[in-house]
C-alpha atoms as a PDB file:
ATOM      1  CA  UNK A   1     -18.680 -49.934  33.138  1.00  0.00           C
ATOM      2  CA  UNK A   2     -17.278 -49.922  29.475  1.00  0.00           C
ATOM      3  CA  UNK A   3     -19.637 -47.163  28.615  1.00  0.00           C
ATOM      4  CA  UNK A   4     -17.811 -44.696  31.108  1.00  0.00           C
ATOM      5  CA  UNK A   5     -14.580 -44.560  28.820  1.00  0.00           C
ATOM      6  CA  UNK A   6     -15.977 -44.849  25.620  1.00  0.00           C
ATOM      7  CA  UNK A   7     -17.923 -41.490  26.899  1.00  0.00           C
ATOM      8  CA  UNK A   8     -15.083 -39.958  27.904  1.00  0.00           C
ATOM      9  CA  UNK A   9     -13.569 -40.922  24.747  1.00  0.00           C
ATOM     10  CA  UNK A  10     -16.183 -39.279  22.692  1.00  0.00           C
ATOM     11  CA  UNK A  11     -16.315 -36.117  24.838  1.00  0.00           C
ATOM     12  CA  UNK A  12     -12.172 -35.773  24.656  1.00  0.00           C
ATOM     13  CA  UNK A  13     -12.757 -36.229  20.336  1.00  0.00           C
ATOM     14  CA  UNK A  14     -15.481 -32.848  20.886  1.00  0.00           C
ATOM     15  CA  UNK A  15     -13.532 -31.023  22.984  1.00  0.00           C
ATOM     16  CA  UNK A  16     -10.134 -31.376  21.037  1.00  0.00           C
ATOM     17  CA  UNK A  17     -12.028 -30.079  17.701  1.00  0.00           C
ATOM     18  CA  UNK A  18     -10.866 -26.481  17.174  1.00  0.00           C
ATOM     19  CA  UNK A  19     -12.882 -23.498  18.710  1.00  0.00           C
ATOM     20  CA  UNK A  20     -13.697 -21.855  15.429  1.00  0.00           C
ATOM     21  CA  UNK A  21     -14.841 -25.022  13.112  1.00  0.00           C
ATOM     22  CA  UNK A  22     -17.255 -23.949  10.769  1.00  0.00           C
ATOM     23  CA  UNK A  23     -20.518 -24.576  10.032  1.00  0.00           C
ATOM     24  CA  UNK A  24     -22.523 -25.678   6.886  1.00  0.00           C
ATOM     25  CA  UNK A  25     -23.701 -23.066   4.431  1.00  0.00           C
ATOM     26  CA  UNK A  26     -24.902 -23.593   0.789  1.00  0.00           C
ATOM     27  CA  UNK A  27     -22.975 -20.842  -1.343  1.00  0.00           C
ATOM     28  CA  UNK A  28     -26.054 -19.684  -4.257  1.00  0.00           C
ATOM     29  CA  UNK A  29     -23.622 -17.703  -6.332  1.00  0.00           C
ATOM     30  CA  UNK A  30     -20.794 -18.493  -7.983  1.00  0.00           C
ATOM     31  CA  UNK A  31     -22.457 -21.777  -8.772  1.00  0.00           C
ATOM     32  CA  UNK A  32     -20.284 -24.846  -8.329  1.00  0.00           C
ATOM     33  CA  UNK A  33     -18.113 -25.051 -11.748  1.00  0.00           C
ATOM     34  CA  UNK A  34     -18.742 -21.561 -12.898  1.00  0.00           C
ATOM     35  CA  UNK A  35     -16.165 -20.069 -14.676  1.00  0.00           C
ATOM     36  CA  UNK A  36     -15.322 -16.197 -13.035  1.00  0.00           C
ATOM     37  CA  UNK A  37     -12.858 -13.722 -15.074  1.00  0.00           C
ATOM     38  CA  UNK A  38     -10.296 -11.485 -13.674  1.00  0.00           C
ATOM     39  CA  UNK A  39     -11.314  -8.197 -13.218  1.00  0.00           C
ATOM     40  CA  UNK A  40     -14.965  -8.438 -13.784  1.00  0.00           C
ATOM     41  CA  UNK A  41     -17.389  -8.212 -11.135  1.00  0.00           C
ATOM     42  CA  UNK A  42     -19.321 -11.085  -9.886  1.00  0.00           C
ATOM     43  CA  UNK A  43     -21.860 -11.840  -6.914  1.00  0.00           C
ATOM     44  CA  UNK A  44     -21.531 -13.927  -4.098  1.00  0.00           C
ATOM     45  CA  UNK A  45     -24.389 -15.233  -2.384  1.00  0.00           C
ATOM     46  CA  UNK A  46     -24.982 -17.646   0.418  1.00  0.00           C
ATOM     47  CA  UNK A  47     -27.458 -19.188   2.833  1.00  0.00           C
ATOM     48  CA  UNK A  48     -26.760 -21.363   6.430  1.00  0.00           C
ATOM     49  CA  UNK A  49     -29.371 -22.893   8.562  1.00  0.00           C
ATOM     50  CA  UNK A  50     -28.083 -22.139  11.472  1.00  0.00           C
ATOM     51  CA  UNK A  51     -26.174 -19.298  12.856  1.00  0.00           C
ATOM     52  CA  UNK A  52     -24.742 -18.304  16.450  1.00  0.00           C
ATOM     53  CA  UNK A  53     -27.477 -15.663  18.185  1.00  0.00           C
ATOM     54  CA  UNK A  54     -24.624 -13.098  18.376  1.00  0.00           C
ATOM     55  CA  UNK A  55     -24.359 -13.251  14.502  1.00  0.00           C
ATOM     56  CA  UNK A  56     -25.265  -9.622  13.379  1.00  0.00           C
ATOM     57  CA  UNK A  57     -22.460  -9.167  10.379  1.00  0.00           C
ATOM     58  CA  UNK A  58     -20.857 -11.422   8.099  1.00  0.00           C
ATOM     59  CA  UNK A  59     -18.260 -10.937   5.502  1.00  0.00           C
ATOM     60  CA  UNK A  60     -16.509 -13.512   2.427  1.00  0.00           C
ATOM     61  CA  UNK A  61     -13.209 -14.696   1.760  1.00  0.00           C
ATOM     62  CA  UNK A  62     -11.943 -15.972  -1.099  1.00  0.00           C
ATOM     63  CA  UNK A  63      -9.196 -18.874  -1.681  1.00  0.00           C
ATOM     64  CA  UNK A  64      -7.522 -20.057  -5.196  1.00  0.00           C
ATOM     65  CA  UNK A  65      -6.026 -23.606  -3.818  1.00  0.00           C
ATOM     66  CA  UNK A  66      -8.983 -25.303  -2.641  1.00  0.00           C
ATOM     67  CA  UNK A  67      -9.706 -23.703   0.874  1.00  0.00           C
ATOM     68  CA  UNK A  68      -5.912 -24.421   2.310  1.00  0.00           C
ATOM     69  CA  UNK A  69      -5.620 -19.981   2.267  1.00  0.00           C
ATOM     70  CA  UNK A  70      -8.253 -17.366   2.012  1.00  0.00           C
ATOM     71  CA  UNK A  71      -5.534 -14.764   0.297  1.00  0.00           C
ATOM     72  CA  UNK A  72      -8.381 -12.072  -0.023  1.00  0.00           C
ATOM     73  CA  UNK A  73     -11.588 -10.586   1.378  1.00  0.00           C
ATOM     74  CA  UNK A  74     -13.864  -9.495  -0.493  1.00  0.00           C
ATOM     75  CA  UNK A  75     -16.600  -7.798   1.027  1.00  0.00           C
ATOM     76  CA  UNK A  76     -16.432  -5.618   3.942  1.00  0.00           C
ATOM     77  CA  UNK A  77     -18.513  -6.273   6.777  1.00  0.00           C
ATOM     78  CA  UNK A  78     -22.337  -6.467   5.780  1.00  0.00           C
ATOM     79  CA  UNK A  79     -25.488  -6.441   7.817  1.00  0.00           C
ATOM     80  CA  UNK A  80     -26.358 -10.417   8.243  1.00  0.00           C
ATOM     81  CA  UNK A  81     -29.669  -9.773   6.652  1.00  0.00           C
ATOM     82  CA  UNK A  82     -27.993  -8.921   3.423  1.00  0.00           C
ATOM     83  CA  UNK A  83     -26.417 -11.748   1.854  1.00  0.00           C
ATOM     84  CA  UNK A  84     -25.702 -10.924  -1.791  1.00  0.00           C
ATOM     85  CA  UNK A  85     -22.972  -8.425  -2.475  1.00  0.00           C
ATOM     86  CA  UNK A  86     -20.884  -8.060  -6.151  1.00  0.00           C
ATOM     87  CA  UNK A  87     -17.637  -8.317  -5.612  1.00  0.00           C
ATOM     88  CA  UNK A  88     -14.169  -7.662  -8.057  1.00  0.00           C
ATOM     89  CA  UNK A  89     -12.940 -11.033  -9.135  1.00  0.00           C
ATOM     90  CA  UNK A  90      -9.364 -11.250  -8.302  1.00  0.00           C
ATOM     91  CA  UNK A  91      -7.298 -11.682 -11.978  1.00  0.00           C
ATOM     92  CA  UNK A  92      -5.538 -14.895 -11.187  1.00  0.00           C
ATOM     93  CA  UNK A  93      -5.531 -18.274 -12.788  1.00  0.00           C
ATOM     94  CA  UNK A  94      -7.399 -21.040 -10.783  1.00  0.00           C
ATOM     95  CA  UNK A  95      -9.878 -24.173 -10.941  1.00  0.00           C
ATOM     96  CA  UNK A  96     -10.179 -24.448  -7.314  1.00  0.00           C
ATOM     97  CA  UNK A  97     -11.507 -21.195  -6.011  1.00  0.00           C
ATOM     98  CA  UNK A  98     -13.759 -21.420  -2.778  1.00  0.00           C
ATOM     99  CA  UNK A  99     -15.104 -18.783  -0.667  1.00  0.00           C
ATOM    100  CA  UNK A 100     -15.726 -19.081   2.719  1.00  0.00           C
ATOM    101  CA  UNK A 101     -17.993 -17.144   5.052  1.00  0.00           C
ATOM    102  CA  UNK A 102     -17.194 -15.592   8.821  1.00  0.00           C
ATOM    103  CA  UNK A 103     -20.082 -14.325  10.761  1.00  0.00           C
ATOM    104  CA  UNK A 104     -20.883 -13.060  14.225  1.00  0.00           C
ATOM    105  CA  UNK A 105     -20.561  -9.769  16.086  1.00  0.00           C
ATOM    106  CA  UNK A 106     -16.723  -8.420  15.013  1.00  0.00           C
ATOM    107  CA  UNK A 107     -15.262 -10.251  18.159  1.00  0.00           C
ATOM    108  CA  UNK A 108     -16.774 -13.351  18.394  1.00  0.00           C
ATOM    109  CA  UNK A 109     -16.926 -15.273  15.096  1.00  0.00           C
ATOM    110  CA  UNK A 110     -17.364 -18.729  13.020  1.00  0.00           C
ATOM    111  CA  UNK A 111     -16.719 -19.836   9.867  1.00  0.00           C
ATOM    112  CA  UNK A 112     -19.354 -21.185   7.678  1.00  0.00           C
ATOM    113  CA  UNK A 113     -18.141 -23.949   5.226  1.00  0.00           C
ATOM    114  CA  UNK A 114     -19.441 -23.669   1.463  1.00  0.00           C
ATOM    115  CA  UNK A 115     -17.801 -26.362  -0.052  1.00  0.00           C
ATOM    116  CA  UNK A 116     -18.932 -25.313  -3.772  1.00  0.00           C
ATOM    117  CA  UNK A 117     -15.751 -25.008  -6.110  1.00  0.00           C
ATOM    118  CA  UNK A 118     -15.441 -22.806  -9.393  1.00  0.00           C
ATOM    119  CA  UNK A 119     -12.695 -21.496 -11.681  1.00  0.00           C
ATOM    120  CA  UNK A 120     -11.345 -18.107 -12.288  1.00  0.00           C
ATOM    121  CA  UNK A 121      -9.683 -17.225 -15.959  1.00  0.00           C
ATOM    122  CA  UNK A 122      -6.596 -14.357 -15.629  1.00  0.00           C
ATOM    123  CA  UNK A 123      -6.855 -11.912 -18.063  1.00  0.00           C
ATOM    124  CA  UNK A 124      -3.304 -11.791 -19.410  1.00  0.00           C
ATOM    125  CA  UNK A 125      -3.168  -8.205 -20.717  1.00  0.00           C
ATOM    126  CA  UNK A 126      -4.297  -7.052 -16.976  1.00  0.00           C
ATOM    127  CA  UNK A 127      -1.778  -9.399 -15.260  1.00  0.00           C
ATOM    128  CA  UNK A 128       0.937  -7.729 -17.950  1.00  0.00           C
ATOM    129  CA  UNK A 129      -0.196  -4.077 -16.906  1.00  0.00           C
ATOM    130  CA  UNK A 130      -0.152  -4.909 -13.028  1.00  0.00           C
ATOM    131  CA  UNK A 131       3.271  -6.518 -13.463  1.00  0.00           C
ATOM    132  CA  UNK A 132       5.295  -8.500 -10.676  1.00  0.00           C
ATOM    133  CA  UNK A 133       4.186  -8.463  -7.128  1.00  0.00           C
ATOM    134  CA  UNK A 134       5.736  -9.443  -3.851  1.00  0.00           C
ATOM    135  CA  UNK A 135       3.701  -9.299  -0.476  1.00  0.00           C
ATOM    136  CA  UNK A 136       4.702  -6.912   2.451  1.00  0.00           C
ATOM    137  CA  UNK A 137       4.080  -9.499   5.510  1.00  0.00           C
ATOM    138  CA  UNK A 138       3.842  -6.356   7.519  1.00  0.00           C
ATOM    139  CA  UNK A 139       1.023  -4.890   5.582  1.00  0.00           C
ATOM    140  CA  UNK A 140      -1.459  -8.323   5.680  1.00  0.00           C
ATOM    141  CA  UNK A 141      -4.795  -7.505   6.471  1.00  0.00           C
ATOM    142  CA  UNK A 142      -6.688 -10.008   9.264  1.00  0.00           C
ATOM    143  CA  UNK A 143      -7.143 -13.284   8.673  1.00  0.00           C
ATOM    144  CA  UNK A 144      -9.476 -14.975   7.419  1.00  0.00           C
ATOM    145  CA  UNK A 145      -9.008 -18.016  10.067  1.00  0.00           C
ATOM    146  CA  UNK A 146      -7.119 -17.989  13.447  1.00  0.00           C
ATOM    147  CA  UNK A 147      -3.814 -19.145  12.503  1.00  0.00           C
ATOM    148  CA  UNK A 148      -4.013 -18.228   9.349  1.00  0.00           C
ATOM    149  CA  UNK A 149      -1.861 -16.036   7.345  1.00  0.00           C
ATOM    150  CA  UNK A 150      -3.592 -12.552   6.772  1.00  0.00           C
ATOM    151  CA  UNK A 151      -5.283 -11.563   3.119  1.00  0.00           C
ATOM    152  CA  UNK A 152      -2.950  -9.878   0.982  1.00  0.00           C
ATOM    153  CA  UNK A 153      -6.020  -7.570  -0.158  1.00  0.00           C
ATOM    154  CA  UNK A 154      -9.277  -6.880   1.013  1.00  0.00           C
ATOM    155  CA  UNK A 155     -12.468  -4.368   0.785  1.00  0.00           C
ATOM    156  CA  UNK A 156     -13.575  -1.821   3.600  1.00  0.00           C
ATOM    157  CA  UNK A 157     -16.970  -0.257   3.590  1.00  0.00           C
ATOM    158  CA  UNK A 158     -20.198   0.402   5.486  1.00  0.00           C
ATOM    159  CA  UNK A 159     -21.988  -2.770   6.474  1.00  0.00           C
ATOM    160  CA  UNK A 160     -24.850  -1.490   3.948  1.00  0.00           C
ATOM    161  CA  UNK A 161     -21.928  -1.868   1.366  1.00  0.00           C
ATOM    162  CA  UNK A 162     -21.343   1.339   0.576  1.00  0.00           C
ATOM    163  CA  UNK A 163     -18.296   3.493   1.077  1.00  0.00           C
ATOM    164  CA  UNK A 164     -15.877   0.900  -0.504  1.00  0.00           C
ATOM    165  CA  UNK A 165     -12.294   1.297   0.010  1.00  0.00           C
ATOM    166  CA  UNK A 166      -9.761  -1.497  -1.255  1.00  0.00           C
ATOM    167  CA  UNK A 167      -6.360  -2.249   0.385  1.00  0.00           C
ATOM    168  CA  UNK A 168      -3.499  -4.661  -0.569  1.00  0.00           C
ATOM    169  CA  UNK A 169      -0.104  -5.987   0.948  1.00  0.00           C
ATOM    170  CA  UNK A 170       1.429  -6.504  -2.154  1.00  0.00           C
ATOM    171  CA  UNK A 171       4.652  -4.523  -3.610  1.00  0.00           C
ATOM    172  CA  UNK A 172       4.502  -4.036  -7.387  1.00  0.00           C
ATOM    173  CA  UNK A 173       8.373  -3.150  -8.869  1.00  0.00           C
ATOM    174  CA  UNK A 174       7.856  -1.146 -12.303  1.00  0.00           C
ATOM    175  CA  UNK A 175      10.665  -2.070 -13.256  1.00  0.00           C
ATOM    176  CA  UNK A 176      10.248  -5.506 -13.129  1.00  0.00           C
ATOM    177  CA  UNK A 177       7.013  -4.720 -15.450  1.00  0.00           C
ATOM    178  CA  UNK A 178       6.527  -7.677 -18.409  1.00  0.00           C
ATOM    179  CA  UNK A 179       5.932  -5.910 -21.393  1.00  0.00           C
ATOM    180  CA  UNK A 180       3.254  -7.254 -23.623  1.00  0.00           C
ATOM    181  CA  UNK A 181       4.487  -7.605 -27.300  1.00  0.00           C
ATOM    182  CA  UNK A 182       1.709  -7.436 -30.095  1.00  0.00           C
ATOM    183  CA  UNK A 183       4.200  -8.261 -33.394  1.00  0.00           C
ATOM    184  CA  UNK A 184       3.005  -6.160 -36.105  1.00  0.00           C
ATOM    185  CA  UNK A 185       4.764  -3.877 -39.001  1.00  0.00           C
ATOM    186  CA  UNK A 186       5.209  -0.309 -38.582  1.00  0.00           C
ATOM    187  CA  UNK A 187       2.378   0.716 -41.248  1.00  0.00           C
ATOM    188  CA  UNK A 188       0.284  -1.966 -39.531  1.00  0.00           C
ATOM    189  CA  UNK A 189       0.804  -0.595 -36.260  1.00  0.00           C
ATOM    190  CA  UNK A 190       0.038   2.878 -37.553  1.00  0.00           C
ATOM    191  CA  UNK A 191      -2.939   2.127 -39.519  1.00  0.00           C
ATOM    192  CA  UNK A 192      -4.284   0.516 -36.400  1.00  0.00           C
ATOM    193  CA  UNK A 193      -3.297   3.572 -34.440  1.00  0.00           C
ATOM    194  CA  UNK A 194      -1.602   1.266 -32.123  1.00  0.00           C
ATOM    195  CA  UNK A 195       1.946   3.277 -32.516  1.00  0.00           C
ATOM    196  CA  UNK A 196       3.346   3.875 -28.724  1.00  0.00           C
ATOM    197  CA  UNK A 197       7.023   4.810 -27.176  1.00  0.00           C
ATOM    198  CA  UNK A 198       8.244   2.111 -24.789  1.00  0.00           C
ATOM    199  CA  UNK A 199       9.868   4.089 -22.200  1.00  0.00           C
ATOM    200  CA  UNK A 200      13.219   2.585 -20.602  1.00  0.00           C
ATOM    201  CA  UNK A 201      13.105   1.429 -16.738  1.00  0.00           C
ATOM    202  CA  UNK A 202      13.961   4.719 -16.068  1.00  0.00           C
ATOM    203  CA  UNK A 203      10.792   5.959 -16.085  1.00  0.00           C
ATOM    204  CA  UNK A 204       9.388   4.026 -13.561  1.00  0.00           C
ATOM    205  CA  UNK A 205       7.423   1.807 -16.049  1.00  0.00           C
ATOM    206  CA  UNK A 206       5.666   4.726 -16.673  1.00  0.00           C
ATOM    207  CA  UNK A 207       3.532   4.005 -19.824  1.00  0.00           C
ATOM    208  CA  UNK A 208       2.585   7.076 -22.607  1.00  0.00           C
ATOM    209  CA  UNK A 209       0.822   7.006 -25.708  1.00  0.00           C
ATOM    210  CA  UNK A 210       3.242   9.058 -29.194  1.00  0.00           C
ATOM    211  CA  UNK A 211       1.470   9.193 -31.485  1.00  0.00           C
ATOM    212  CA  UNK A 212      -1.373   8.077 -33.821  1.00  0.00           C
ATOM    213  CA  UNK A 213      -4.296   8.840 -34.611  1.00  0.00           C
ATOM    214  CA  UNK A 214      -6.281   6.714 -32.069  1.00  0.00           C
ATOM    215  CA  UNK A 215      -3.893   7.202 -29.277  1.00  0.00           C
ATOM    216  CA  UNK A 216      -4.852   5.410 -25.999  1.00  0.00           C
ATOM    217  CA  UNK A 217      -4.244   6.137 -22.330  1.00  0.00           C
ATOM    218  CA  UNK A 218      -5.265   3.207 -20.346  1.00  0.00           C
ATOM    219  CA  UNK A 219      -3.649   0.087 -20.470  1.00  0.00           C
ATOM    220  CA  UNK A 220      -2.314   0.099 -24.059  1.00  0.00           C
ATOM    221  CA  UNK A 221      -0.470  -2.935 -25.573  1.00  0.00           C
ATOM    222  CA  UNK A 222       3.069  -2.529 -26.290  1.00  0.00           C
ATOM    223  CA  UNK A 223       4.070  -2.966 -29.877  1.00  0.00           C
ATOM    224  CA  UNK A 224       6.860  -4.511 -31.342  1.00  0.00           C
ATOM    225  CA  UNK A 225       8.010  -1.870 -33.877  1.00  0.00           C
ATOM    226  CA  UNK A 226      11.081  -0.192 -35.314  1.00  0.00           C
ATOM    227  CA  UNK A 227      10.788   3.126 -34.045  1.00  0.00           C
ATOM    228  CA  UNK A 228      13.778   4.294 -36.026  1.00  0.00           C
ATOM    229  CA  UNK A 229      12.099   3.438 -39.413  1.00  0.00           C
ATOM    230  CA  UNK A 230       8.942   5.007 -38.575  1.00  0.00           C
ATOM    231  CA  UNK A 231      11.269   8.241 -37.945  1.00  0.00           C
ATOM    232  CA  UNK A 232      12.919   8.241 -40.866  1.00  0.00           C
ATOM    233  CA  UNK A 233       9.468   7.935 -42.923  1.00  0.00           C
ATOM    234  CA  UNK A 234       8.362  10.723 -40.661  1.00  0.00           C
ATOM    235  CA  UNK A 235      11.378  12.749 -41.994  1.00  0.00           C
ATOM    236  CA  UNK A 236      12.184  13.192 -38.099  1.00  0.00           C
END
């Protein structure tokens, strides 16, 4: 007669376990401990045992604290048979980036745990460029998780992988913009052809190259020079 509750018990502990926990998967690439940069592109890869018969796509989510959020998604929805796709490593700072995996047919789904960890390095002149950010809670894409928040950005495509289109919920201000400062000399910045007008809020954080005779158009450092000597010198 004891065995009655203690099978009830153990059928209560199944049926109380969420409707969408995952399953295992073994994530190939990143490796565990790899170190990813921001901004580069990298490959994700995976593998499960088992999946539900109505899996037929499957798409990857990526989180920077550990698994706790999957902020962004990025793949679009592939064709289960391909499981590699290269991907545009988000340019944040981490050492506890996972990626988890979501298969099944668009409307009924599970989530395949990959508990591999790796690290992500921000490239700081990027993060300068991009300036600050605030997400638009309206414009979240879908979640990753039920009851999850939704990604703040994300890739569309075919399910071959083609057609890629990305979208974000965040809000960048130019003119909260950081400006980079690279401290140099006036005839060091113009030997180096790094010589460029910083433009007041104004303009929108709109960035332009002056002068010099390497002048560059995308994503130039900012230098820290006295533009009223280098006039003068000019005779302007």
């Amino acid at each position: 007669m004891r065995a009655i509750p203690r099978l009830l018990s153990v059928i209560a502990l199944f049926a109380a376990l969420p409707a969408h926990a995952g399953l295992p998967g073994l994530l190939h690439e990143p490796r565990e401990g790899a170190v990813l940069h921001g901004g580069t592109t990298a490959t994700v890869e995976w593998s499960a045992e088992t999946l539900p018969d109505r899996a037929e796509e499957w798409e990857a989510f990526l989180s920077v604290d550990g698994g706790q959020y999957y902020a962004y998604r990025i793949t679009p929805h592939l064709d289960l048979h391909q499981r590699r796709f290269a991907f545009v490593v988000p340019n944040v700072e981490t050492d506890r980036a996972r990626i988890l995996i979501r298969a099944g047919d668009e409307r009924d789904e599970v989530e395949i745990e990959l508990a591999a960890t790796f690290s992500i390095r921000q490239d700081p002149i990027r993060a300068a460029s991009a300036g600050e950010a605030t997400v638009d809670d309206d414009r979240r894409g879908e979640p990753a998780r039920p009851g999850d928040l939704g990604v703040i950005q994300w890739i569309d495509g075919d399910r071959q992988g083609r057609h890629l289109a990305a979208h974000s919920a965040l809000r960048r201000d130019p003119l909260l913009r950081p400006t980079p400062r690279i401290e140099s000399t006036p005839d060091a910045a113009e030997a180096a052809g790094l010589l460029f007008w910083v433009e007041p809020p104004s303009m929108a954080g709109a960035t332009r190259a002056a002068r010099g005779r390497h002048a560059r158009t995308s994503e130039p450092p900012a230098v820290s020079v006295d533009l009223l000597l280098v006039c003068r010198r000019r005779n302007i």
